[in-house]
Protein backbone atom coordinates (compact mmCIF):
# COMPACT_ATOMS: atom_id res chain seq x y z
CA UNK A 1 -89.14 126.94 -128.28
CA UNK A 2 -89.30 131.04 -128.81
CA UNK A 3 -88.98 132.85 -125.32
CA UNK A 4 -90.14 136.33 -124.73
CA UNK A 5 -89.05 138.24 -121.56
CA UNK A 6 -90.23 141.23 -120.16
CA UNK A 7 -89.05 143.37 -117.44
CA UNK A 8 -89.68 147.13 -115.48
CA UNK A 9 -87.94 149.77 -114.22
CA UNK A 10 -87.67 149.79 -110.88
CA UNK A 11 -89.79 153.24 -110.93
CA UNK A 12 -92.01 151.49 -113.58
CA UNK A 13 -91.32 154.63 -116.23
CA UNK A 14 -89.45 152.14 -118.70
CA UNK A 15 -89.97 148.68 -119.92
CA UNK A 16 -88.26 146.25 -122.18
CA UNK A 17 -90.03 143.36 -123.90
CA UNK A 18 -87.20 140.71 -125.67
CA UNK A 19 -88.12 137.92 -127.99
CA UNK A 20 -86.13 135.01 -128.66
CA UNK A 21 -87.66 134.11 -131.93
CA UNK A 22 -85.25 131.54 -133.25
CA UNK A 23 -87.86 128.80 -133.54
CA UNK A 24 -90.31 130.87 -135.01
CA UNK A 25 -88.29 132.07 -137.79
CA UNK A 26 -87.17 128.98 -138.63
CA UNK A 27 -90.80 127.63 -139.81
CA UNK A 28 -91.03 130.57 -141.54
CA UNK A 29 -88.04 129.52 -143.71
CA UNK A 30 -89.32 126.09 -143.71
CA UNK A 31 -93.05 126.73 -145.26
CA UNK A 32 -92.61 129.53 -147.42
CA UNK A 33 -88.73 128.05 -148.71
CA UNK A 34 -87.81 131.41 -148.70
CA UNK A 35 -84.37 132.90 -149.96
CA UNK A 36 -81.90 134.63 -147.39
CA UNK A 37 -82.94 138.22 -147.73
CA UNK A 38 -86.46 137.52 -147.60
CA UNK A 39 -86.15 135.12 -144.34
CA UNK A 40 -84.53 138.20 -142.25
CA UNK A 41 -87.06 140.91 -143.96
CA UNK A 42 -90.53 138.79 -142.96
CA UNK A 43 -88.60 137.80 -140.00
CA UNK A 44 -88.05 140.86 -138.84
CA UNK A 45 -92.02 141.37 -139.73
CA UNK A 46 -92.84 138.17 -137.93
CA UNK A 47 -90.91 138.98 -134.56
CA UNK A 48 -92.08 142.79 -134.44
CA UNK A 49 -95.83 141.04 -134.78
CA UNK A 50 -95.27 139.09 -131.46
CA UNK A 51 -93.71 141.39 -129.37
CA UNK A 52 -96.32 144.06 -130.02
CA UNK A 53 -99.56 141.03 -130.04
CA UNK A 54 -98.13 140.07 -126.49
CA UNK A 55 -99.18 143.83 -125.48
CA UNK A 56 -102.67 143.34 -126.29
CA UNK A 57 -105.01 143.34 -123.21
CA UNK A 58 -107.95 141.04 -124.16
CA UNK A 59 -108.04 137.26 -125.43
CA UNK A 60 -109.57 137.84 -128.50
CA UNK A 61 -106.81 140.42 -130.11
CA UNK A 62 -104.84 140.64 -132.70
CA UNK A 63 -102.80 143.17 -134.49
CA UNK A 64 -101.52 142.73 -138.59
CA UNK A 65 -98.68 144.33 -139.96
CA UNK A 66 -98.18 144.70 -143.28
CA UNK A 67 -95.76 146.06 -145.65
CA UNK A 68 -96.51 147.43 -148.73
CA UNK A 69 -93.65 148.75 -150.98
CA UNK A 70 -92.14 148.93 -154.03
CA UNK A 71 -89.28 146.24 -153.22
CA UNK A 72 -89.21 142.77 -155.09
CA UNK A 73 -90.45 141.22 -151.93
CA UNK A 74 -94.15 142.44 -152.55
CA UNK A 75 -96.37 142.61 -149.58
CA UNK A 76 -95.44 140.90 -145.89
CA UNK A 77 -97.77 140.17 -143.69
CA UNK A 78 -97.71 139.35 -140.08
CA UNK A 79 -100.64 138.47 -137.39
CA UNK A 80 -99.72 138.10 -134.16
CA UNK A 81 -102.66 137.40 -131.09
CA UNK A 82 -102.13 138.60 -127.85
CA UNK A 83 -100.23 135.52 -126.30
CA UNK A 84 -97.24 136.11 -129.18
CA UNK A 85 -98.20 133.59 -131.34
CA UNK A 86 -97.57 134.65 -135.13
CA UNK A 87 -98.17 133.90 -138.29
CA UNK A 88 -96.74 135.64 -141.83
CA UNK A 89 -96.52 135.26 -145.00
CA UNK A 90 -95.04 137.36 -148.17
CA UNK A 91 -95.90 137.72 -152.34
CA UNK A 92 -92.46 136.84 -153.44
CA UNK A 93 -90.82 134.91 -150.85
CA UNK A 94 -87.68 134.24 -153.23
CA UNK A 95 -85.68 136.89 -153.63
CA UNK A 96 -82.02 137.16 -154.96
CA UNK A 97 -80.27 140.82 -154.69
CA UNK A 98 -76.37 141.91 -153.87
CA UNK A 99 -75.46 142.27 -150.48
CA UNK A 100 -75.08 145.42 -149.10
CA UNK A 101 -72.26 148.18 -149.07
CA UNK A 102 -71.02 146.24 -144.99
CA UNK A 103 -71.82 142.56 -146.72
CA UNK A 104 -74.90 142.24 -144.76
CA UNK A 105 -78.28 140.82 -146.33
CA UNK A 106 -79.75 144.13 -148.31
CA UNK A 107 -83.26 143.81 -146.76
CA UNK A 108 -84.31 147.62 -147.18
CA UNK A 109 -83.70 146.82 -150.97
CA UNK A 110 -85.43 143.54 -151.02
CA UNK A 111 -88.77 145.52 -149.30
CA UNK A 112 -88.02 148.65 -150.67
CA UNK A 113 -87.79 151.97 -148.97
CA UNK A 114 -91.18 153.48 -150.88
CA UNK A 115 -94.32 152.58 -149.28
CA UNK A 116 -96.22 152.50 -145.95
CA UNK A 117 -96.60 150.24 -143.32
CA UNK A 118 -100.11 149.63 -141.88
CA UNK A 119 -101.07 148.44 -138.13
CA UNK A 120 -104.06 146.84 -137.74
CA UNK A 121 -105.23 146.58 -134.15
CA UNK A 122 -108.49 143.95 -133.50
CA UNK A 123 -109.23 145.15 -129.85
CA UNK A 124 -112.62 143.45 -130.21
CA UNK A 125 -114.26 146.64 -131.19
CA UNK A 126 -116.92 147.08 -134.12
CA UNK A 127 -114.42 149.09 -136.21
CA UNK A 128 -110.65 147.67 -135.90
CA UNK A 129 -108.02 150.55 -134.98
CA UNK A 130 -105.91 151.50 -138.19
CA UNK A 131 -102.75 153.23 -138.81
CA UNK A 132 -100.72 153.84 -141.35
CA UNK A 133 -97.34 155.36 -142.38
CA UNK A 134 -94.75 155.94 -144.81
CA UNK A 135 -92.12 154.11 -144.47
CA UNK A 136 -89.03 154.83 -143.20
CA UNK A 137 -86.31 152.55 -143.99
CA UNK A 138 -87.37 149.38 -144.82
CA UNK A 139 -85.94 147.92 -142.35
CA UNK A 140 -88.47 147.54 -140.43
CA UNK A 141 -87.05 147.88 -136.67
CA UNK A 142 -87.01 151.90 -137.86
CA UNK A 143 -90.43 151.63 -139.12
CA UNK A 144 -91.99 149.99 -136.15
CA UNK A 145 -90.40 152.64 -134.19
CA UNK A 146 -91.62 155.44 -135.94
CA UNK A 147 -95.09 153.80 -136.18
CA UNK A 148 -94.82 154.64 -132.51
CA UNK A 149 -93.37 158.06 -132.24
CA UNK A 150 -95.57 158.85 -134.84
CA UNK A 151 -99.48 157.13 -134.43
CA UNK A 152 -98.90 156.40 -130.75
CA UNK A 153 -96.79 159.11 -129.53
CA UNK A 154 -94.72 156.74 -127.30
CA UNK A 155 -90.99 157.13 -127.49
CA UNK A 156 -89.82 153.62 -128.73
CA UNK A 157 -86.87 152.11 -129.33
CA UNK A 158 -86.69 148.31 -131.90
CA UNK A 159 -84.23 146.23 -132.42
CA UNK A 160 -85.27 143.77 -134.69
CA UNK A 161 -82.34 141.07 -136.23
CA UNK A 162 -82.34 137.63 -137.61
CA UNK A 163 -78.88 135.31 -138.61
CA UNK A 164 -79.37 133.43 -141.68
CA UNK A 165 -76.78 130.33 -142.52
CA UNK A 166 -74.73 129.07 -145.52
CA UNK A 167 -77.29 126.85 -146.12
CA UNK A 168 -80.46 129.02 -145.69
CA UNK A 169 -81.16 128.02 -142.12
CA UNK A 170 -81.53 129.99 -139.36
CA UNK A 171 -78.86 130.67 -136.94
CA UNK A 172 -80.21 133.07 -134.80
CA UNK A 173 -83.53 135.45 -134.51
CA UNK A 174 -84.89 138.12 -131.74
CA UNK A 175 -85.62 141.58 -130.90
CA UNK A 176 -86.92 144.02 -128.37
CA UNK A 177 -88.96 146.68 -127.27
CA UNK A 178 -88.22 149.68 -125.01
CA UNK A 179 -90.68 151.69 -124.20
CA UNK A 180 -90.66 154.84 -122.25
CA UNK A 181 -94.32 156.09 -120.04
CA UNK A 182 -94.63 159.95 -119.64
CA UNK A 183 -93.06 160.49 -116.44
CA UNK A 184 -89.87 159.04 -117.61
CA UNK A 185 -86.97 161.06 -115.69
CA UNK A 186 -83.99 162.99 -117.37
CA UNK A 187 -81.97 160.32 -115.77
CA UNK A 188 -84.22 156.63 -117.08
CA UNK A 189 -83.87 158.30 -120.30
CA UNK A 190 -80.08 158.83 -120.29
CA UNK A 191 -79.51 155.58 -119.20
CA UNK A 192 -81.28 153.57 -121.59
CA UNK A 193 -79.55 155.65 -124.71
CA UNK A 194 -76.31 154.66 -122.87
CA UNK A 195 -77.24 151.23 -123.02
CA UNK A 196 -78.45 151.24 -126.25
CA UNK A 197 -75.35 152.60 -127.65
CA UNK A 198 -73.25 150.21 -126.26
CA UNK A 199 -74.65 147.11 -126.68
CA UNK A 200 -74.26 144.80 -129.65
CA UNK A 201 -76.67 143.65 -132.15
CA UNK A 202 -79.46 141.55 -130.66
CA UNK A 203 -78.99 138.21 -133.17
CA UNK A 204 -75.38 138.63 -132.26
CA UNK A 205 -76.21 138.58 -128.73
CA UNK A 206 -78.72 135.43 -128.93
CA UNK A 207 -75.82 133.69 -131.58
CA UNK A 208 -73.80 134.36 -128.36
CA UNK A 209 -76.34 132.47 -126.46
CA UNK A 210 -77.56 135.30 -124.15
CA UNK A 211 -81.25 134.82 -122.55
CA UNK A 212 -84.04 137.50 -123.59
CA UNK A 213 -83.58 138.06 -119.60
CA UNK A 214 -80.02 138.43 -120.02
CA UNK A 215 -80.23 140.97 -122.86
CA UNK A 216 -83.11 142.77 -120.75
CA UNK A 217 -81.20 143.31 -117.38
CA UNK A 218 -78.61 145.03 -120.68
CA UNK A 219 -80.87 147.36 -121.82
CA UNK A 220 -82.41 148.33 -118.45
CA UNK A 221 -78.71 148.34 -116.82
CA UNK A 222 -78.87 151.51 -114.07
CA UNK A 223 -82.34 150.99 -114.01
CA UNK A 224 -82.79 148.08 -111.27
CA UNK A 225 -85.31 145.91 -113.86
CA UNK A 226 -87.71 143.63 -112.44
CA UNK A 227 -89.31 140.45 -114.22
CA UNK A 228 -92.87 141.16 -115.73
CA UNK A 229 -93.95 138.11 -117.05
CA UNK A 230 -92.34 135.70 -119.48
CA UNK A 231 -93.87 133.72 -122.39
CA UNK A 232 -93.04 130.76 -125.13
CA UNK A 233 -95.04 132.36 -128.57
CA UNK A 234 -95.30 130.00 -131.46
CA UNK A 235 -95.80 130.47 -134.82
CA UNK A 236 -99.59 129.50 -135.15
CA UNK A 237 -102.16 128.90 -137.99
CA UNK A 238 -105.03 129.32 -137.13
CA UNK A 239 -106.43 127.64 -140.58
CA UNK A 240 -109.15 125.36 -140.43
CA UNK A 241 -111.45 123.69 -143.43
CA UNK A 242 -114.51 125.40 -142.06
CA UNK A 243 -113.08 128.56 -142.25
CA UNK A 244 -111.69 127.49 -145.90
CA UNK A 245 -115.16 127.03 -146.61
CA UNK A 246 -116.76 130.33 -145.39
CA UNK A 247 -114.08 132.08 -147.51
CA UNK A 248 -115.58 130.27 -150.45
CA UNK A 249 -119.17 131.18 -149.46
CA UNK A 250 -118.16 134.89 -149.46
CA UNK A 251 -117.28 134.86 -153.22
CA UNK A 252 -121.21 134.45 -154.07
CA UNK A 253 -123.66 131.90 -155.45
CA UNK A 254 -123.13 132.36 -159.02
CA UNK A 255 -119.19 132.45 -158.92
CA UNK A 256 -119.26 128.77 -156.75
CA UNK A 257 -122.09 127.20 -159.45
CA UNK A 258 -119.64 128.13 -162.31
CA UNK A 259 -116.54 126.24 -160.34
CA UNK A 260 -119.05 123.33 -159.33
CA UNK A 261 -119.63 123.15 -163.22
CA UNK A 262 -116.20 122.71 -164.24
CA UNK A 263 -116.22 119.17 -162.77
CA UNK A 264 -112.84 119.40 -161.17
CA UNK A 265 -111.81 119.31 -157.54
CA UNK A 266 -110.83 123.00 -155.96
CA UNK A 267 -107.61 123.26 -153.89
CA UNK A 268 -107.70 126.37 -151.66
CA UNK A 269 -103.76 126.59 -150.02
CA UNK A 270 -103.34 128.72 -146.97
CA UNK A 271 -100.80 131.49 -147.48
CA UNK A 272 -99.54 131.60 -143.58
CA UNK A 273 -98.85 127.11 -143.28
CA UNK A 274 -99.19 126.20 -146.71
CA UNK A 275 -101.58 123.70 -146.00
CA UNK A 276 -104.18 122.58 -148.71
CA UNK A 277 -108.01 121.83 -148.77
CA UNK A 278 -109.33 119.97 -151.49
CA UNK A 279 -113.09 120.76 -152.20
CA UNK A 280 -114.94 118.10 -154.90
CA UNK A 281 -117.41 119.79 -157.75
CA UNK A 282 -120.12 118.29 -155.07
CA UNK A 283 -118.89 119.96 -151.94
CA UNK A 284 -118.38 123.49 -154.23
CA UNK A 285 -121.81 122.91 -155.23
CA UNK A 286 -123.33 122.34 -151.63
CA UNK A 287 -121.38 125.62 -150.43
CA UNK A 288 -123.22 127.26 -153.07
CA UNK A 289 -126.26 126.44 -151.83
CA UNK A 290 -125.76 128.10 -148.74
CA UNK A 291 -124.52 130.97 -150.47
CA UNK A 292 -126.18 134.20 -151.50
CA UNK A 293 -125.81 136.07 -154.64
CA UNK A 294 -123.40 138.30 -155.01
């Protein structure tokens, strides 16, 4: 089961939100049977979505990432609602390229450094919030960061890391969130670049088997942290046939009458799970009757 963690400053001018995103990670190698590279790159994605979701205020929230760059990964996606619970999925989820110049899974090459990254925020609203920026590394703990500095203007530090195995599994997944409010002192700020220099990388601290608590209490060392609230995010589908079926409505009368007509069963597969609904000529046609023309 995933754990996030969060915790305060004592003066509440600095939090840190950690996410022990093993499980979740692991599906996502499981249903999309996706190579090394792109495992840590949607990872990475995946466990950005859920940390930032959990920060939503109301029960009906969500935020999207998405990637979009010239890499051979395509587009990534991740949803995440606001109790951490994520799902993702990517165009070209196998992906073979070199390692990089320190041996370590090339995912800026795999995503590609040339593109933007777009933040969808549903806060229930009747127009969802939208930003979007270039990209800066393609790393995507850089990106997210900069997303903040940048469309937020809150000074934000990501870590975002995931350990793949031999044999494609995962070995270890997580990241955090610091986040600094406006009356930060001279002295919170000092502090947490201290920490953040010293301390190792966070997949080689959860590999280690330190607690997102643990690696919190690191990050906010100096600082006296206090627990905030904890949480076990999952990675969620939120698929269902109806919903299959009002996707198929939305492509129009005429377009469903011309599938009905073929005479052969329609399978619709869900890019997040990978589940599939199978719709007979006689369903497709019923659906079209409650459909209007395009």
């Amino acid at each position: 089961m995933s754990n996030l963690y969060r915790a305060i400053s004592a003066d509440g001018s600095a939090f840190a939100a950690v996410l022990d995103a093993k499980d979740i990670v692991s599906q996502i190698e499981q249903i999309h049977k996706s190579s090394a590279v792109v495992t840590a790159g949607l990872g990475r994605l995946t466990i950005a979505a859920s940390l930032m979701g959990y920060m939503l205020k109301g029960e009906e929230n969500s935020i999207t990432l998405r990637i979009d760059a010239d890499g051979p990964t395509g587009q990534l996606v991740a949803v995440a609602d606001c109790y951490g619970n994520v799902k993702s999925c990517v165009s070209n989820p196998v992906v073979e390229i070199p390692l990089n110049s320190v041996g370590k899974l090339d995912v800026s090459a795999a995503i590609g450094k040339n593109g933007t990254l777009s933040v969808v925020k549903d806060l229930g609203l009747r127009e969802p919030y939208v930003g979007v920026i270039p990209l800066v590394s393609g790393e995507v703990a850089e990106d997210i960061a900069n997303y903040y500095a940048t469309s937020e203007q809150i000074p934000t530090v990501c870590a975002l890391g995931v350990l793949v195995d031999t044999d494609l599994t995962v070995k270890a997944a997580g990241g955090y969130l610091i986040q600094l409010l406006p009356f930060a002192s001279e002295e919170c700020i000092c502090a947490i670049e201290k920490n953040i220099a010293e301390i190792p990388p966070v997949s080689k601290l959860l590999d280690e088997g330190k607690t997102p608590a643990e690696i919190a209490d690191m990050l906010l060392a100096g600082l006296e942290p206090n627990e905030l609230d904890t949480a076990s995010p999952e990675y969620k589908c939120d698929c269902s046939r109806r919903r299959t079926e009002e996707i198929l409505i939305s492509i129009g009368k005429s377009e469903l009458e011309k599938i009905a007509a073929e005479g052969i069963d329609t399978e619709v597969s869900c890019h997040f799970c990978g589940k599939n609904y199978v719709f007979t000529p006689d369903e497709i046609a019923a659906l079209a009757n409650g459909a209007s023309e395009e």
